[in-house]
Protein backbone atom coordinates (compact mmCIF):
# COMPACT_ATOMS: atom_id res chain seq x y z
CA UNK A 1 0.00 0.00 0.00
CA UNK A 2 2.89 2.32 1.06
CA UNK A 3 4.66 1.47 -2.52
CA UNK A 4 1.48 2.83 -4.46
CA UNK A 5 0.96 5.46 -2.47
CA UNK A 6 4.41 6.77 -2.87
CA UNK A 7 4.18 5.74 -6.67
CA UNK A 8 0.56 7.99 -6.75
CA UNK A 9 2.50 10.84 -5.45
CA UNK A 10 5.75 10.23 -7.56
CA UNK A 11 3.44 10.54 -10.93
CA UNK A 12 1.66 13.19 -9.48
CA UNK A 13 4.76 15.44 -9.14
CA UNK A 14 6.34 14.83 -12.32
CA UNK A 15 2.90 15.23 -14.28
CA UNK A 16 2.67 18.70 -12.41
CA UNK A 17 6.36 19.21 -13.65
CA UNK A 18 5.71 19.02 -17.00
CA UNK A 19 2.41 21.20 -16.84
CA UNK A 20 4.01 24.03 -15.03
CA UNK A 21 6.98 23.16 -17.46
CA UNK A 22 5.07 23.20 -20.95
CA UNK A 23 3.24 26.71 -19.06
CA UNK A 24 6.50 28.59 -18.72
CA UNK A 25 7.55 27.73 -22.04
CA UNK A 26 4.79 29.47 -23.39
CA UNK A 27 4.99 32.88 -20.41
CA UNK A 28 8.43 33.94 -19.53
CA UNK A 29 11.46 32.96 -18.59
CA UNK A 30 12.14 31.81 -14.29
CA UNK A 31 15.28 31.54 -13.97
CA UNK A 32 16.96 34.13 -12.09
CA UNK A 33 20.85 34.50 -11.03
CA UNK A 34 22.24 36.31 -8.30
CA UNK A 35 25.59 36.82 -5.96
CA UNK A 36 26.67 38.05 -2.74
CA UNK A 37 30.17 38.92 -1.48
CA UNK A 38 31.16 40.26 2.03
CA UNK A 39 34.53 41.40 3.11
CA UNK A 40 35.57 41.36 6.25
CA UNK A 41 38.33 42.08 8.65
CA UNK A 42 37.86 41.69 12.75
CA UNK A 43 40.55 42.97 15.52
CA UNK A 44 40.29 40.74 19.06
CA UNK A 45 42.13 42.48 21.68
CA UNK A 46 42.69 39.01 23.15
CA UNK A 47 45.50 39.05 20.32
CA UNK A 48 44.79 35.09 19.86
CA UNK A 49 48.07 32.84 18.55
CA UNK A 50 46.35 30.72 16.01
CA UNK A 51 44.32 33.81 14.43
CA UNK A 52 40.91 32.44 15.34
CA UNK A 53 37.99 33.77 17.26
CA UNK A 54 36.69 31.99 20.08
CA UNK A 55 35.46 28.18 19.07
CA UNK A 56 31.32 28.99 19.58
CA UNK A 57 31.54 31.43 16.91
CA UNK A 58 31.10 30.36 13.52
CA UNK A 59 31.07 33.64 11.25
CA UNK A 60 33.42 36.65 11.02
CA UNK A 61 36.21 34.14 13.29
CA UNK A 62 39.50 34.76 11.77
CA UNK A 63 41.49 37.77 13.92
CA UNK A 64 43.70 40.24 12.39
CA UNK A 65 43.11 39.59 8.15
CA UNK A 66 41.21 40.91 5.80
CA UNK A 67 39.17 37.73 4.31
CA UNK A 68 35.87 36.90 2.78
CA UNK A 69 33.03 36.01 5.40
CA UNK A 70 30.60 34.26 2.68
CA UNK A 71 30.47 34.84 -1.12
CA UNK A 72 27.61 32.71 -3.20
CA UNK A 73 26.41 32.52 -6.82
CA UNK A 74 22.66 31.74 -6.76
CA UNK A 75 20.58 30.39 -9.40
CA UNK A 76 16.37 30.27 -8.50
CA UNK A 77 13.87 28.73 -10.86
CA UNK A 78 10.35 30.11 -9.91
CA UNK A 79 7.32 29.28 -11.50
CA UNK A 80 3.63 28.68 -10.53
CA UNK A 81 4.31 24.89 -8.99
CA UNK A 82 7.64 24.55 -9.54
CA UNK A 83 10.73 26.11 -7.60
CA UNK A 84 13.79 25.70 -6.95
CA UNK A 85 17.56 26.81 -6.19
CA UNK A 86 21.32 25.89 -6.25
CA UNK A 87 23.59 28.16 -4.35
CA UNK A 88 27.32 27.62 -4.45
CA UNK A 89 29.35 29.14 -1.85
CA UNK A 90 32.84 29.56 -0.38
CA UNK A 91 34.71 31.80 2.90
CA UNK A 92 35.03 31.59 6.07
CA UNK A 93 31.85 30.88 7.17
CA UNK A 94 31.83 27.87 5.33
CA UNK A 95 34.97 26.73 6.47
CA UNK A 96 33.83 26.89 9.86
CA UNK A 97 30.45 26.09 9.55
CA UNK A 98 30.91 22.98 6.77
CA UNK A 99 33.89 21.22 7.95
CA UNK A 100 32.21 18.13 9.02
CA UNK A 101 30.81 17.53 5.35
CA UNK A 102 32.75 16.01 2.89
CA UNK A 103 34.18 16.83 -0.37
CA UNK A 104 31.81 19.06 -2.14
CA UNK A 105 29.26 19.15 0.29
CA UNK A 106 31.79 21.89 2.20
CA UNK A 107 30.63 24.23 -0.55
CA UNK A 108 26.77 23.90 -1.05
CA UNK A 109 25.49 26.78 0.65
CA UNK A 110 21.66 26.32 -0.60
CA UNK A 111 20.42 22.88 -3.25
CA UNK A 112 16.67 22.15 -3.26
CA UNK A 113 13.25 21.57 -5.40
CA UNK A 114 10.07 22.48 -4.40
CA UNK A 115 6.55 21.01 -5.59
CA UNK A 116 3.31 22.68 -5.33
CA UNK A 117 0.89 19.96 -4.55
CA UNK A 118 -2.75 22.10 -4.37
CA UNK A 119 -3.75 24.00 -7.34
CA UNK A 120 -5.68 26.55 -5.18
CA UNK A 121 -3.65 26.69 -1.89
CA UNK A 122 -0.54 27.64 -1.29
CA UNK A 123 1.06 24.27 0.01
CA UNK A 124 4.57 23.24 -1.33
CA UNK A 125 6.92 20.41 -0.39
CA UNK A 126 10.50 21.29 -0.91
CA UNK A 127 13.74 18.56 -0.58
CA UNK A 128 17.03 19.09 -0.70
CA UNK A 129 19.37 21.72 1.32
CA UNK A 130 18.38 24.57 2.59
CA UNK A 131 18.11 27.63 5.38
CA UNK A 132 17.54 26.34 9.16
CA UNK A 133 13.94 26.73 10.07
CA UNK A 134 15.21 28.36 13.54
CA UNK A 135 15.83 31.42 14.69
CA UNK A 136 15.84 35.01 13.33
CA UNK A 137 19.20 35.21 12.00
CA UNK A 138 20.90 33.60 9.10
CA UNK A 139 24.57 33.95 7.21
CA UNK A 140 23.59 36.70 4.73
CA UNK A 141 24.85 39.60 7.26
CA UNK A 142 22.56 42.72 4.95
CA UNK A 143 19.37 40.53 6.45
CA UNK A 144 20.46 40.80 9.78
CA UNK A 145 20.09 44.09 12.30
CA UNK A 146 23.48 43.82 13.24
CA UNK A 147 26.83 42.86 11.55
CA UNK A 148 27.95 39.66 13.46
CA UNK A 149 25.53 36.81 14.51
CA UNK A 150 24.19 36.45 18.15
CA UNK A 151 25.27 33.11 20.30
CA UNK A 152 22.09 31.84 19.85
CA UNK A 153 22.17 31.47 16.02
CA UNK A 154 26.29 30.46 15.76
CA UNK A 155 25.62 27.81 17.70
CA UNK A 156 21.80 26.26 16.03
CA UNK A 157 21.43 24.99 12.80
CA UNK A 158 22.05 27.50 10.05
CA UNK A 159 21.40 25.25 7.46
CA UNK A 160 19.54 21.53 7.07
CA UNK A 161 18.53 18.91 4.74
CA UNK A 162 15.73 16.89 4.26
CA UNK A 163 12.04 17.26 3.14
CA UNK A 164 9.33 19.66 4.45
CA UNK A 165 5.78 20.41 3.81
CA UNK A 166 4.90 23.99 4.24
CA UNK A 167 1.54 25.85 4.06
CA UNK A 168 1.08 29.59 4.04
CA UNK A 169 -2.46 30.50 4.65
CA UNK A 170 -4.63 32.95 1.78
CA UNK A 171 -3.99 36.13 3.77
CA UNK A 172 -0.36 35.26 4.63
CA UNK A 173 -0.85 35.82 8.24
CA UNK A 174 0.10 32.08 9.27
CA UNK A 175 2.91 29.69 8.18
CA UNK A 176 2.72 25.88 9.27
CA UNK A 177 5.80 23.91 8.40
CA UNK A 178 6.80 20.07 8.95
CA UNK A 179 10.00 19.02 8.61
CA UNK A 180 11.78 15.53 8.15
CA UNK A 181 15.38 16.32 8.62
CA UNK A 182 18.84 14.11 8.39
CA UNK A 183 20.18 15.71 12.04
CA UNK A 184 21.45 18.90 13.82
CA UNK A 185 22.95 20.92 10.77
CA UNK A 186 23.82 17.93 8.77
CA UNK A 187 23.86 17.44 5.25
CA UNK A 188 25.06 14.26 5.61
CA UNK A 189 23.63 11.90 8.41
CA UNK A 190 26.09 11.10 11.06
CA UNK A 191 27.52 7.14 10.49
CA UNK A 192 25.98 4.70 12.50
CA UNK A 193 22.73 6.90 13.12
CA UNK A 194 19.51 5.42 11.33
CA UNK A 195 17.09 7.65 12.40
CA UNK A 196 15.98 10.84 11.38
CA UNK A 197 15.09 14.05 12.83
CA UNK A 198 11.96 16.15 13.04
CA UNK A 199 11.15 19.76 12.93
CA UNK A 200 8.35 22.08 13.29
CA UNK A 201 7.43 26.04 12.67
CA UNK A 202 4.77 27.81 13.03
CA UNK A 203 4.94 31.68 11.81
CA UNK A 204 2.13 34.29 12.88
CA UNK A 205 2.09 37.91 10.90
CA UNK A 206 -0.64 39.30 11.93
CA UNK A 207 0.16 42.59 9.87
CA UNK A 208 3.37 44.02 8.18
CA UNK A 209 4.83 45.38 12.17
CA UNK A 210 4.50 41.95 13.48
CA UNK A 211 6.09 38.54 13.47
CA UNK A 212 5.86 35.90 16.15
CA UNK A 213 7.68 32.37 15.55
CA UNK A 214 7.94 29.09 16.87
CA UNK A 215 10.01 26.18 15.81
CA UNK A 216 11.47 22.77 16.88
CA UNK A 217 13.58 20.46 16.48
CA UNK A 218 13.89 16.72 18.23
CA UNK A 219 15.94 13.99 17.22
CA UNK A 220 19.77 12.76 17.42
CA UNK A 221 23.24 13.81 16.24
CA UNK A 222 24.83 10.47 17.14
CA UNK A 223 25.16 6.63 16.03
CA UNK A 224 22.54 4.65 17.53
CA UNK A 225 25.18 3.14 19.88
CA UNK A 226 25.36 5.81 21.71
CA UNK A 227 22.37 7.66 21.03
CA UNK A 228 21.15 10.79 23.06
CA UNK A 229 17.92 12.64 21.77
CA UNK A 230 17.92 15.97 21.62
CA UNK A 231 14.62 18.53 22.22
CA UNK A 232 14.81 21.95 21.24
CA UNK A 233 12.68 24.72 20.88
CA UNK A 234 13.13 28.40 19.32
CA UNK A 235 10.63 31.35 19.91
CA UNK A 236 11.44 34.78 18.83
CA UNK A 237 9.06 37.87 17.70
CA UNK A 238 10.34 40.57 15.14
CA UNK A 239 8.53 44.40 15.74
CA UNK A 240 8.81 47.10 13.64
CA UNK A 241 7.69 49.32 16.37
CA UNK A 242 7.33 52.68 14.31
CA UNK A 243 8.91 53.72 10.66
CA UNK A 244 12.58 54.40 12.23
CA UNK A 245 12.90 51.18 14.99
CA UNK A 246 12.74 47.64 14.93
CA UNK A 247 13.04 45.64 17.87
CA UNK A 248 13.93 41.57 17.77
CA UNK A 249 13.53 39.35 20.35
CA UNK A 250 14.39 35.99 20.73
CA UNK A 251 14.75 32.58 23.12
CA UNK A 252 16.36 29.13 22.65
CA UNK A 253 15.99 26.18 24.74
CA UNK A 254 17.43 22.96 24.56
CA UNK A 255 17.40 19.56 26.21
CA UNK A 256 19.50 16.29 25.32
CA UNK A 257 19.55 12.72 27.02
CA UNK A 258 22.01 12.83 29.61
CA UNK A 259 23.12 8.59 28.38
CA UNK A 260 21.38 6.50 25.62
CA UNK A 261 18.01 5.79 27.55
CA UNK A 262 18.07 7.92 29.87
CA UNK A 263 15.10 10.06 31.61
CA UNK A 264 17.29 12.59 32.74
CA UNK A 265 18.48 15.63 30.42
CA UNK A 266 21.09 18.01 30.23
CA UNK A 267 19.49 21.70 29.50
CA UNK A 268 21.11 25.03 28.10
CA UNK A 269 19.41 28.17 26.82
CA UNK A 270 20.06 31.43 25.42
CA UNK A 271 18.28 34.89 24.90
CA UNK A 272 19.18 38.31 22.59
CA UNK A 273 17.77 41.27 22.16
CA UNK A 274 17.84 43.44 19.66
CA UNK A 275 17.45 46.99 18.68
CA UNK A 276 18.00 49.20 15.35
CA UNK A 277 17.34 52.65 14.77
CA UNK A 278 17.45 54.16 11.16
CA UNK A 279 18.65 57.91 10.75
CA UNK A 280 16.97 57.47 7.15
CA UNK A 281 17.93 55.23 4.29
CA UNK A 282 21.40 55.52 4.68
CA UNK A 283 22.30 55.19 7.96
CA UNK A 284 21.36 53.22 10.92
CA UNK A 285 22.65 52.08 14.45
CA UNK A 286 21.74 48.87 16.20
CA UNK A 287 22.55 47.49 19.87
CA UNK A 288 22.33 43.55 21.22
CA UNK A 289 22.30 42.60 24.68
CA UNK A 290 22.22 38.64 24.84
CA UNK A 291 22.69 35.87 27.28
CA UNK A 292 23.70 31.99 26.68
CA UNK A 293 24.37 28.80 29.45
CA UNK A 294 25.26 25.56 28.97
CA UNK A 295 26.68 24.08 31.85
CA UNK A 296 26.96 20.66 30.86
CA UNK A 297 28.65 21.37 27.81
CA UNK A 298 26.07 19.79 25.10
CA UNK A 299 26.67 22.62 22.33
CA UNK A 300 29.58 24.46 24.21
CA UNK A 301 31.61 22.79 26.21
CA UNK A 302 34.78 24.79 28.11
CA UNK A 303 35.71 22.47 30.98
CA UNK A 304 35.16 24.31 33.68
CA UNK A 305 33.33 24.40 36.97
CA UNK A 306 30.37 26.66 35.81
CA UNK A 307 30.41 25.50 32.06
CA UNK A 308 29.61 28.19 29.48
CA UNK A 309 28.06 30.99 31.39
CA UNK A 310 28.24 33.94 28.99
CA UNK A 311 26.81 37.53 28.41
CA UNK A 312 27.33 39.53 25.69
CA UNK A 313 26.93 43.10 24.32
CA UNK A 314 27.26 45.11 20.67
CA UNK A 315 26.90 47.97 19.23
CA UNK A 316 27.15 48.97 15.47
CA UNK A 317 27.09 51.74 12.90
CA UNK A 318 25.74 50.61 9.49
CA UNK A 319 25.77 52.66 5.87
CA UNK A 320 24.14 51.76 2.87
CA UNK A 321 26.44 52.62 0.11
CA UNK A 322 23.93 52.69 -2.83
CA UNK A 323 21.21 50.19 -3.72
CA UNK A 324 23.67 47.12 -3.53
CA UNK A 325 26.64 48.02 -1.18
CA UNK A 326 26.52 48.24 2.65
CA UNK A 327 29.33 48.67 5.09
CA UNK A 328 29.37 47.99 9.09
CA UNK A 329 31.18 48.23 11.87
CA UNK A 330 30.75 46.93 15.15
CA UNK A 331 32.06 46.50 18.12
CA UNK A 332 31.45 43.53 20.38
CA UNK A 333 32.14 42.09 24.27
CA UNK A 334 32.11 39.22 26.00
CA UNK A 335 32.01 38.67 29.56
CA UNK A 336 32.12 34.69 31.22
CA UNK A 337 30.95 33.58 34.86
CA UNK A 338 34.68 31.20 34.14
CA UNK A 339 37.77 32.31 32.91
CA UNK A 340 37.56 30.99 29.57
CA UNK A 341 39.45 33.25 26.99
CA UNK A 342 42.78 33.36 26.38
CA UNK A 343 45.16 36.77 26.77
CA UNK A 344 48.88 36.06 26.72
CA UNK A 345 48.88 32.73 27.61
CA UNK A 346 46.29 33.26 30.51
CA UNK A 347 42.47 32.48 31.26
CA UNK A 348 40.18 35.58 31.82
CA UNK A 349 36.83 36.16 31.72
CA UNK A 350 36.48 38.90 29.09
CA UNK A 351 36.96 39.07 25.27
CA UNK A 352 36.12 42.39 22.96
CA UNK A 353 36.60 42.67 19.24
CA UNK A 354 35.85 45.38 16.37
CA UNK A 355 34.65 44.15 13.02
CA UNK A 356 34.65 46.05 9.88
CA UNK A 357 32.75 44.81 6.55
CA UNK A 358 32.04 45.51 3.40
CA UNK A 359 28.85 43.12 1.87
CA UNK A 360 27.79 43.21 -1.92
CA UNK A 361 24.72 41.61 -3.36
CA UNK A 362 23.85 41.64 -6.94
């Protein structure tokens, strides 16, 4: 029964294919190309010996060089029940971000197809790889409010592959996404690990000055031998409070299996907040306050008594340089309950960096 269902479906899709296919042939053309390129160079006053930021963060992490962040070629196809995109990508970011993917999988920022599967609703399933379902932040720094990315989102998924089913309701005030996903930012499933993971979102817009999310995530990162499920929800709200502010804020929570089998978990969470305000079209300022523990070390581990116990602060200037240029700057601290940084050869509790960049998208 399962066979000829998925065989039912299977014809379906590629008979919609070749409609929407044969359509466009006769409208206009979908495919689309784009790129992005950011420039980047970051001071840490920690003055660190291998070059690199500290290990939770993921983006803008080399000190004292001028290097490229992300860069990406894009190409969409878009038509009425047919999408979908290939993104190809290299930097720093990826480097950081990919390294336990291997061989060309390191540079596949974004690879998916999407099906529209009602003729009058707006419900799509999309496979492939693609941007994390959690949390407000993502790698393309223009998107974001500030230049560098909060604890919160270095250290979730960024990106994920798999298969979802996503509805958007007539008036676009509700999303409702299921997701069927092959782990914890993984392209690849982990080796010895034969189930999959699950995810959820739910998006509420009640109007254009309001945006309230939920999304989850449970499943494993490990082999089955030593298997530890993981539970993890993300709730933030976005609030374009009047025509010059916009205020964004944000919670994780997480919980994992303290042993294969075990009813006890290991928690950590993390909060940021934050705020922009635009001079005009130009010019804008933004500040974060944010807040992340993991004691046990699940996502960061650092050894020590308290675990990762960690506050942070920012503050940047941003200037859009035309239509397609933007430069930032920010400064950025870090202050630990442990001594956990490293200043000439010795723990402390603090770290601070400026960051300068220069994005592009075309």
């Amino acid at each position: 029964m399962k066979k000829i269902v998925f065989v039912a479906m299977l014809l379906t899709s590629i008979n919609l294919i070749a409609q929407d296919t044969a359509s466009n042939h006769q409208t206009s053309n979908s495919l689309s190309f784009s790129g992005f390129a950011e420039a980047y160079y970051s001071y840490d006053f920690n003055k660190p010996v291998d070059n690199n930021r500290p290990w939770f963060l993921y983006s803008h992490n080399r000190h004292n060089e001028f290097n490229v962040n992300l860069a990406f070629v894009k190409g969409s196809y878009n038509a009425e029940r047919i999408r979908a995109n290939v993104t190809i990508a290299v930097g720093t970011y990826m480097n950081a971000n990919y390294a336990a993917e291997p061989g060309v999988l390191k540079n596949i920022y974004e690879s998916n197809v999407g099906v529209k599967i009602s003729k009058n609703k707006n419900l799509w399933i999309d496979a492939g790889i693609f941007s994390s379902h959690i949390g407000f932040e993502s790698a393309h720094s223009p998107s974001c409010l500030v230049l560098t990315r909060s604890i919160i989102a270095e250290n979730s998924p960024y990106y994920e592959s798999g298969a979802k089913i996503t509805y958007t309701s007539d008036n676009n005030k509700w999303l409702f996404s299921a997701l069927a996903l092959n782990g914890w930012q993984r392209i690849q499933r982990v080796s010895g690990n034969s189930l999959m993971s699950w995810g959820t979102q739910i998006t509420f817009t009640p109007s254009d000055k309001v945006s309230l999310n939920y999304s989850t995530f449970i499943g494993t990162d490990k082999p089955d031998s030593i298997r530890q499920m993981r539970i993890f929800h993300d709730v933030y709200g976005i609030f374009h409070l009047n025509d010059k502010i916009e205020l964004i804020l944000g919670l994780d929570m997480g919980q994992e299996q303290v042993s294969k089998g075990s009813d006890d978990y290991n928690t950590w969470y993390g909060g940021a907040g934050i705020l922009q305000y635009s001079f005009n079209d130009n010019w804008a300022m933004a500040i974060r306050g944010e807040y992340y523990t993991d004691e046990h070390g699940v996502i960061i581990s650092t050894g020590t008594p308290n675990g990762f116990k960690t506050s942070g602060f920012s503050f940047n200037i941003d200037h859009n340089m035309g239509k397609h240029l933007k430069w930032r700057t920010e400064y950025r601290i870090f202050n630990s309950k442990d001594e956990i940084f490293v200043k000439d050869n010795e723990f402390i509790k603090n770290n601070s960096a400026i960051t300068i960049s220069l994005a592009l998208t075309f």
